[in-house]
Protein backbone atom coordinates (compact mmCIF):
# COMPACT_ATOMS: atom_id res chain seq x y z
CA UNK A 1 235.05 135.03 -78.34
CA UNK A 2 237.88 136.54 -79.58
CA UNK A 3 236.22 139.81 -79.40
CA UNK A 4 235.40 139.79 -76.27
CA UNK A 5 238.99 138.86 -75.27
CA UNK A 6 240.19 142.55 -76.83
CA UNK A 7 237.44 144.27 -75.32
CA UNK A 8 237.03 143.10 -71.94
CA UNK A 9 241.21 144.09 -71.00
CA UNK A 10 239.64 147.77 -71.96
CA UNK A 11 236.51 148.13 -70.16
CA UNK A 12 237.86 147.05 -66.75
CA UNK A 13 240.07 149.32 -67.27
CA UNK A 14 237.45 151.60 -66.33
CA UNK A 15 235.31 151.99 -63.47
CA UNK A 16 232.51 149.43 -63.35
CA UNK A 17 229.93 151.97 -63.43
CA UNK A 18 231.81 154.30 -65.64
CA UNK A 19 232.31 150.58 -68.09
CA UNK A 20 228.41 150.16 -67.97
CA UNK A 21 226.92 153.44 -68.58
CA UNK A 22 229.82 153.83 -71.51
CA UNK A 23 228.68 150.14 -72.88
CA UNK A 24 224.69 151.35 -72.47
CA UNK A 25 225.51 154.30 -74.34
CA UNK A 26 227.03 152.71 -77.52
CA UNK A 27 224.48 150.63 -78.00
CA UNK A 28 221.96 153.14 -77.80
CA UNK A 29 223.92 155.54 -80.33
CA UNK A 30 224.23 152.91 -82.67
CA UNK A 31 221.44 150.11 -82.19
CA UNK A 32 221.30 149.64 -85.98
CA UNK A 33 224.87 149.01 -86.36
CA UNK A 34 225.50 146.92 -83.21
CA UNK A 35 222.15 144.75 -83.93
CA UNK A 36 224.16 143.77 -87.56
CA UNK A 37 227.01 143.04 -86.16
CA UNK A 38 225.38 140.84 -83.47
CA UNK A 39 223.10 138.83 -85.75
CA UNK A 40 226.14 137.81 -87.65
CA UNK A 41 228.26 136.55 -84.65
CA UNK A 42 225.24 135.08 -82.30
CA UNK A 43 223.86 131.98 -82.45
CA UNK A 44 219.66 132.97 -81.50
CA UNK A 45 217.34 130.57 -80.27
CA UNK A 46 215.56 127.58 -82.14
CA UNK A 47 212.25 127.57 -82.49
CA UNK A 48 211.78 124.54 -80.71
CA UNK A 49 213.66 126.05 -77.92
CA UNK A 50 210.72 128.88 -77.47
CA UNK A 51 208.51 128.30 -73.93
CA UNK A 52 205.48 129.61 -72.99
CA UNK A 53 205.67 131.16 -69.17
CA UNK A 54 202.77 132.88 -67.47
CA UNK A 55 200.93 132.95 -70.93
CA UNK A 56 203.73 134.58 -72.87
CA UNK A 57 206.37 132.99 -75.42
CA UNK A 58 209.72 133.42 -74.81
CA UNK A 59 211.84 132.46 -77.44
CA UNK A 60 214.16 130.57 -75.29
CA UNK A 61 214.46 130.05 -71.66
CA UNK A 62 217.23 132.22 -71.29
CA UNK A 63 216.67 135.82 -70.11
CA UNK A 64 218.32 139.22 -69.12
CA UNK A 65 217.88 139.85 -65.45
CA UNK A 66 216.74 143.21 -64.02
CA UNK A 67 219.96 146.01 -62.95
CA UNK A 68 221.83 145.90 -66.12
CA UNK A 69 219.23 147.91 -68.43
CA UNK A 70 217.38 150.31 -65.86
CA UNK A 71 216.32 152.75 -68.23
CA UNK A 72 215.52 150.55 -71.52
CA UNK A 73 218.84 151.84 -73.33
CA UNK A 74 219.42 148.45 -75.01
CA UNK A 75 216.09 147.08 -75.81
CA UNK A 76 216.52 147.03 -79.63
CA UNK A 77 219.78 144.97 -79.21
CA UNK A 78 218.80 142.64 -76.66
CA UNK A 79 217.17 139.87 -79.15
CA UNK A 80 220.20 139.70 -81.28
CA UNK A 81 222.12 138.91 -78.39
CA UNK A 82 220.16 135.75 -78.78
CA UNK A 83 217.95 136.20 -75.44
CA UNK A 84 214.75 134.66 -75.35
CA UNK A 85 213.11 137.67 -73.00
CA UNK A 86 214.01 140.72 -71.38
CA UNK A 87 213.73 142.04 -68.25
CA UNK A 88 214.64 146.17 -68.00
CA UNK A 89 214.44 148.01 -64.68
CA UNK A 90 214.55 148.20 -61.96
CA UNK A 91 212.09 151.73 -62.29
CA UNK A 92 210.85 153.55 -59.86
CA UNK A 93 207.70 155.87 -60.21
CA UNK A 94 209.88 159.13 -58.93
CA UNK A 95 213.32 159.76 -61.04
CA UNK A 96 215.89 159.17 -58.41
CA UNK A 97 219.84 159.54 -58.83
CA UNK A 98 220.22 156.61 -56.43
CA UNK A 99 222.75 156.25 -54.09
CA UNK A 100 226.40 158.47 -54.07
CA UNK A 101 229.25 156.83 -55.99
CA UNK A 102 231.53 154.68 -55.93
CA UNK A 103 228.10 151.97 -55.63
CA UNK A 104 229.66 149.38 -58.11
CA UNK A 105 232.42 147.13 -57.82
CA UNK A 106 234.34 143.99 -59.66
CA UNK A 107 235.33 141.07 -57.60
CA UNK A 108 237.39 140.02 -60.58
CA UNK A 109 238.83 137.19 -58.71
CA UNK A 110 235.62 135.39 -57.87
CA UNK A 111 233.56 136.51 -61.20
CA UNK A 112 231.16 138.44 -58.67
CA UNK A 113 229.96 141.94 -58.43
CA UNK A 114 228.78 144.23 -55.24
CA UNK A 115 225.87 147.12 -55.99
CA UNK A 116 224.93 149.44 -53.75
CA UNK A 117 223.05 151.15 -56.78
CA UNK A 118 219.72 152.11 -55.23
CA UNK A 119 217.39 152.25 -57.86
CA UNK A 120 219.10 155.25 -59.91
CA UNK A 121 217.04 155.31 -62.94
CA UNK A 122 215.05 157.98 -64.85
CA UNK A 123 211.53 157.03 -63.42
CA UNK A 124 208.93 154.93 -65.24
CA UNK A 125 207.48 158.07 -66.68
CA UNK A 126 210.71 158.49 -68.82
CA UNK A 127 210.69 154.43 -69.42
CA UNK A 128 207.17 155.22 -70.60
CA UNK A 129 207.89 157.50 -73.34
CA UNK A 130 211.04 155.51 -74.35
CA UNK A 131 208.99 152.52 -75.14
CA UNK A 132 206.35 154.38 -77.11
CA UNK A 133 209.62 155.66 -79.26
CA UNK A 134 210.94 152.56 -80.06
CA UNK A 135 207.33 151.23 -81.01
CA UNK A 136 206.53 153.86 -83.20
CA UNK A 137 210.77 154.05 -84.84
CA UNK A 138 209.45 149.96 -85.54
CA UNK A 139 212.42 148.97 -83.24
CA UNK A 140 210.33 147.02 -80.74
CA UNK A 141 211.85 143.35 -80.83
CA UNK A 142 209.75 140.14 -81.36
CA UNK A 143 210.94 138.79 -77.78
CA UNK A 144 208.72 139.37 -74.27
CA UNK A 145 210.13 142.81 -72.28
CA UNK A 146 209.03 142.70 -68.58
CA UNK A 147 208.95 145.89 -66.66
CA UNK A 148 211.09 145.03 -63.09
CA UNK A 149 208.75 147.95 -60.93
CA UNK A 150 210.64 149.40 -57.26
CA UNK A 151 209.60 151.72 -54.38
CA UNK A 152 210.92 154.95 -54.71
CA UNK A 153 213.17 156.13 -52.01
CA UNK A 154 210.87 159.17 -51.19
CA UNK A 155 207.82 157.01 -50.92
CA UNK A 156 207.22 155.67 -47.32
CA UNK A 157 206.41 152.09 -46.92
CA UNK A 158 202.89 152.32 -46.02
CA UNK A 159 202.40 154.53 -48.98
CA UNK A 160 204.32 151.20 -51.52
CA UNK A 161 201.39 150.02 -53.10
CA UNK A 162 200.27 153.42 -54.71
CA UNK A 163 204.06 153.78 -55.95
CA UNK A 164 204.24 150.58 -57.18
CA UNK A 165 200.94 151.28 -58.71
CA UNK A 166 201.51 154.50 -60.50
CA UNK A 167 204.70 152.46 -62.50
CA UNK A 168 202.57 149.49 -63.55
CA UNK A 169 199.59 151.80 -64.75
CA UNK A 170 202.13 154.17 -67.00
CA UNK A 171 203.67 150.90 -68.55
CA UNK A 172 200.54 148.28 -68.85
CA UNK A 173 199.85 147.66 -71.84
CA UNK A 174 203.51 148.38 -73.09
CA UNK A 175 205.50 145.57 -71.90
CA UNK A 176 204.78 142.10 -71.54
CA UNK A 177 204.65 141.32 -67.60
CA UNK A 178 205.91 143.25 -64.47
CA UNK A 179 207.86 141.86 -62.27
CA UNK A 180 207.25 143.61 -58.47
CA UNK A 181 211.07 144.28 -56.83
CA UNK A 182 210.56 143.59 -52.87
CA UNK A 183 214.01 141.93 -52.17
CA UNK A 184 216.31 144.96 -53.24
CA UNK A 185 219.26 144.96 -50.21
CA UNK A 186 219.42 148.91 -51.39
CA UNK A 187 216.95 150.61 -50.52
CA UNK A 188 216.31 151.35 -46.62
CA UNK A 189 213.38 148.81 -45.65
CA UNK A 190 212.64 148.00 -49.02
CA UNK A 191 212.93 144.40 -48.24
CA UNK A 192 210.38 144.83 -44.88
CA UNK A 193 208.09 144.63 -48.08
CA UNK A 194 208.54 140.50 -48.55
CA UNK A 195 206.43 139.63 -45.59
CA UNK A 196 203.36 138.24 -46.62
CA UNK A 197 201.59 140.60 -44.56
CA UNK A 198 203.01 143.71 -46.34
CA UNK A 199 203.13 141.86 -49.84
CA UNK A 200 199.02 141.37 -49.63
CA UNK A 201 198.83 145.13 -48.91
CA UNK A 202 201.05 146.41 -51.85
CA UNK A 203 199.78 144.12 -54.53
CA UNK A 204 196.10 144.91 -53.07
CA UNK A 205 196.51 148.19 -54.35
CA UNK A 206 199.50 147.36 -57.03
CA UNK A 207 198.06 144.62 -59.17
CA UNK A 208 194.66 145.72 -60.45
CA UNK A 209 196.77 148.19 -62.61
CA UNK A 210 198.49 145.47 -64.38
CA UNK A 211 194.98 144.30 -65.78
CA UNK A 212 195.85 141.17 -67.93
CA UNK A 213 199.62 141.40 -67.73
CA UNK A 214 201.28 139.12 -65.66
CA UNK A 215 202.83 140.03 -62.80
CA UNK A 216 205.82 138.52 -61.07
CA UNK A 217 207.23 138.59 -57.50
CA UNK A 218 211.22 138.53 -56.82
CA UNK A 219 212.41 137.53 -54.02
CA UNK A 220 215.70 137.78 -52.25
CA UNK A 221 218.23 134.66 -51.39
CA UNK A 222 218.43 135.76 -47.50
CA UNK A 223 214.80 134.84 -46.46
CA UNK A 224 214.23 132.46 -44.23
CA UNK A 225 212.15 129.41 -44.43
CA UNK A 226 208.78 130.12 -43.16
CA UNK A 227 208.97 133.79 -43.57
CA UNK A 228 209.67 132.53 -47.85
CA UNK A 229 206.42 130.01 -47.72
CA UNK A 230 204.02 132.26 -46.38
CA UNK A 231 204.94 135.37 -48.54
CA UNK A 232 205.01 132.91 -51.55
CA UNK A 233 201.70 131.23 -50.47
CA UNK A 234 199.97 135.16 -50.08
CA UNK A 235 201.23 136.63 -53.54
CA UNK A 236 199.95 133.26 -55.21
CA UNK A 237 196.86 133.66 -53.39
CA UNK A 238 196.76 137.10 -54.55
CA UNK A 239 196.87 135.89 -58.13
CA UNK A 240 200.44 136.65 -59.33
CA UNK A 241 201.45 134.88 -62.37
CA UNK A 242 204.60 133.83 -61.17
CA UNK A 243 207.96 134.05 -58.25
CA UNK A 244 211.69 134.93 -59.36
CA UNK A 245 214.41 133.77 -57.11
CA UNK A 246 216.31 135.38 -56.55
CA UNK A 247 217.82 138.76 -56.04
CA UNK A 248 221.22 139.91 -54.89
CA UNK A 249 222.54 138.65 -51.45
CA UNK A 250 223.21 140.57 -48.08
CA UNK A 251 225.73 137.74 -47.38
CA UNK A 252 229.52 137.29 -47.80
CA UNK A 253 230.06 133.95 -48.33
CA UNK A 254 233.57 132.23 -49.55
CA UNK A 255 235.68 135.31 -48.31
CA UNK A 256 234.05 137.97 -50.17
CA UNK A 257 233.72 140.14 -47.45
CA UNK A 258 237.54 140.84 -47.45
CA UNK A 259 236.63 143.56 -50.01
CA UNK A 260 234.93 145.75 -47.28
CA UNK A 261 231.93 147.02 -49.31
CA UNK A 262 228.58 147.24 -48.29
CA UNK A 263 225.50 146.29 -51.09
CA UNK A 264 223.95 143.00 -53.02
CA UNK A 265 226.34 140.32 -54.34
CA UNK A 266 226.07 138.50 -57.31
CA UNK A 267 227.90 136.29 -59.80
CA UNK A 268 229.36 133.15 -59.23
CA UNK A 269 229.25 133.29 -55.96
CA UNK A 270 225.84 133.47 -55.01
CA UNK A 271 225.17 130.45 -57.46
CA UNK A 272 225.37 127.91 -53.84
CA UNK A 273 222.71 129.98 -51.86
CA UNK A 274 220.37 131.09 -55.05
CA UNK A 275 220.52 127.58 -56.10
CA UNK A 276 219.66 126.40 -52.53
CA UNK A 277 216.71 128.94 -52.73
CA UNK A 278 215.18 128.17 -55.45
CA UNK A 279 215.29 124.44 -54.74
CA UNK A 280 212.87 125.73 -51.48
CA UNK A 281 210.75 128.13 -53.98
CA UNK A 282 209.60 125.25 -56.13
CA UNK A 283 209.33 123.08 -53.37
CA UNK A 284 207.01 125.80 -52.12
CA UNK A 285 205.59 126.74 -55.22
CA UNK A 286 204.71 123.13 -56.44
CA UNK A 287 204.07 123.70 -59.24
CA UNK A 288 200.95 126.53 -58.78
CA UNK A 289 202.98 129.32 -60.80
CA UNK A 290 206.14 129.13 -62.86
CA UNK A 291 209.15 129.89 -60.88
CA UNK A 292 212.26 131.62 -63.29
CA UNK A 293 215.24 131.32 -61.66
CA UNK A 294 218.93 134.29 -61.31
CA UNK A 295 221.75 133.96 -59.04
CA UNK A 296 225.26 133.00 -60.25
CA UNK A 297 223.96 131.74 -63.58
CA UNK A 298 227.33 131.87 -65.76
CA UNK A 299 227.52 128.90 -68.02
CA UNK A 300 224.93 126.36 -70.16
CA UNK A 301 225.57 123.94 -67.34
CA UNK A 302 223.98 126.06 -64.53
CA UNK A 303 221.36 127.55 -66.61
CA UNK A 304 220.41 123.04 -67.47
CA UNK A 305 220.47 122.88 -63.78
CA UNK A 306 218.01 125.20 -63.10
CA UNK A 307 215.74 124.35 -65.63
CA UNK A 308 215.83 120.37 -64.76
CA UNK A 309 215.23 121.23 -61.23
CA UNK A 310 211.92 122.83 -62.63
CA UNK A 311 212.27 126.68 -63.17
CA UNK A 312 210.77 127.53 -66.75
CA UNK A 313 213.31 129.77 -67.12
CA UNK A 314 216.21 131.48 -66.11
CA UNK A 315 218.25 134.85 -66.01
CA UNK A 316 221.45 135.96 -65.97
CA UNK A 317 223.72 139.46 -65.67
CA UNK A 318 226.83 139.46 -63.77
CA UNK A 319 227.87 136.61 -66.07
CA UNK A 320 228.08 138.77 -68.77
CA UNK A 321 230.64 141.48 -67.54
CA UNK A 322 232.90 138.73 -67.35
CA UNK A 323 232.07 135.84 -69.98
CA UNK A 324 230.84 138.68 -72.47
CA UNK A 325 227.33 138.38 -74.53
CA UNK A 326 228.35 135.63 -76.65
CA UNK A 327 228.09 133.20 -73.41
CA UNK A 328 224.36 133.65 -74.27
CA UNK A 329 224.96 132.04 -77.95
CA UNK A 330 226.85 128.77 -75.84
CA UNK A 331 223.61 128.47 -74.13
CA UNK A 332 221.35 128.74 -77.23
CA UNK A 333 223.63 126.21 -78.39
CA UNK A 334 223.49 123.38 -75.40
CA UNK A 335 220.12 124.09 -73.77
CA UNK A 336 217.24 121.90 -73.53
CA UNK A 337 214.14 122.06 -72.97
């Protein structure tokens, strides 16, 4: 803890976007050296901690949430973290700079962030390669990696499922599951994707590519009721192997739109509407599909809330700008099953 003390003073001294692409780029350069250092100082799951979502075994509940490693950069590192999965992304099937900068901000205050990223990442073509790399160097880890899959900006919305599609069939069979991003506040109309009307027509054409792999939905915290129950009732009935809940917010709530900037919010304080939401989702879900659960997660405590409310497991992000990556050693340490 200490550590992170020193460090964090240093890296908001930097832009937040400038802080994570320097922090990405580290631990790519030196994945050997940083995965030492990290196995000495975390505290990694317990077996008896592993659970088995969707078919897979994740050594704990606790996972990495989609937006901080787009491009796979820190997959080799990610386990000795002490993670139990990983989730990279999210990709798009066209490389795509993503929206103009400054599209990344600190609400230091509160322990939130606001993106207005847009999907910048190097296309799944590039995430494709990368993971065949890191096979073959025998720097794969043991833990699940899931494959968070977007529409790219160019693509028009009638034309989602064969963009989606093209993603999922360059990665099956190299990750673990996919999980299908619909609920993205940052990409023009991305989000007129969650009604259940659209959703049957993407993963009509989307999921066959996935084969065996399980395939997740995401969905985002500002749905309403009904419009939430019948997109979760189609993708089930499509035969997706589980719902995450949920994304970023559109929302502003406890004076966080003093800061002015457009984009999804997350941190701490989403945690009262994602919590809310997800309470609905497995209300919803009842029990048909797993349910993990993101949104403000930033302490053991939150992360046992979520799991005795029923989500198999959970992810976090934002939490670690500000808590660091040993939080996720406090959690291997106090979670239960």
């Amino acid at each position: 803890m200490n550590l992170w003390n020193l460090m964090r003073p240093l890296l908001f001294k930097m832009d937040a976007e400038q802080a994570h692409r320097w922090t990405l780029e580290k631990i790519d350069d030196y994945p050997d050296l940083i995965n030492n250092f990290l196995r000495i100082t975390s505290y990694l799951p317990t077996p008896d901690q592993a659970v088995e979502v969707a078919g897979l075994r994740f050594a704990s509940p606790i996972g990495l949430a989609a937006g901080l490693d787009k491009d796979g950069e820190g997959i080799p590192v990610w386990e000795s973290v002490g993670f139990g999965f990983v989730e990279v992304g999210t990709v798009t099937a066209h490389p795509q700079q993503g929206n103009p900068q400054p599209r990344l901000f600190r609400l230091a205050d509160e322990e939130g962030i606001i993106n207005r990223m847009g999907f910048n990442n190097l296309g799944s073509e590039a995430l494709m390669h990368r993971i065949i790399a890191l096979r073959e160097l025998n720097m794969w880890p043991s833990i699940p990696v899931g494959a968070n899959v977007g529409k790219s900006k160019i693509t028009p919305l009638e034309d989602a499922g064969n963009d989606y599609r093209t993603s999922i069939s360059r990665l099956q069979g190299l990750v673990d599951y996919f999980t299908v991003n619909v609920s993205s506040p940052n990409t023009p109309g991305l989000r007129d994707l969650q009604s259940a009307e659209n959703l049957k027509k993407l993963l009509d054409v989307a999921l066959p590519a996935a084969e065996n792999t399980p395939v997740f939905v995401k969905f985002a915290p500002d749905m309403n009721a009904n419009d939430l129950q019948e997109a979760i009732d189609a993708v089930i009935e499509m035969g997706v192997s589980g719902i995450i809940g949920t994304n970023t917010t559109n929302s502003r709530p406890f004076g966080t739109d003093r800061y002015g900037e457009t984009g999804g919010l997350s941190g701490d304080p989403l945690w009262s509407l994602a919590r809310e939401q997800i309470q609905y989702i497995l209300q919803v879900v009842d029990g048909r599909v797993p349910v993990i659960g993101v949104g403000g997660v930033n302490s053991p405590e939150r992360a046992q809330t979520l799991l005795n409310m029923g989500c198999a497991a959970v992810q976090l992000y934002s939490a670690l700008i500000y808590k660091g990556p040993w939080l996720i050693s406090e959690m291997n340490r106090q979670i239960k099953r």
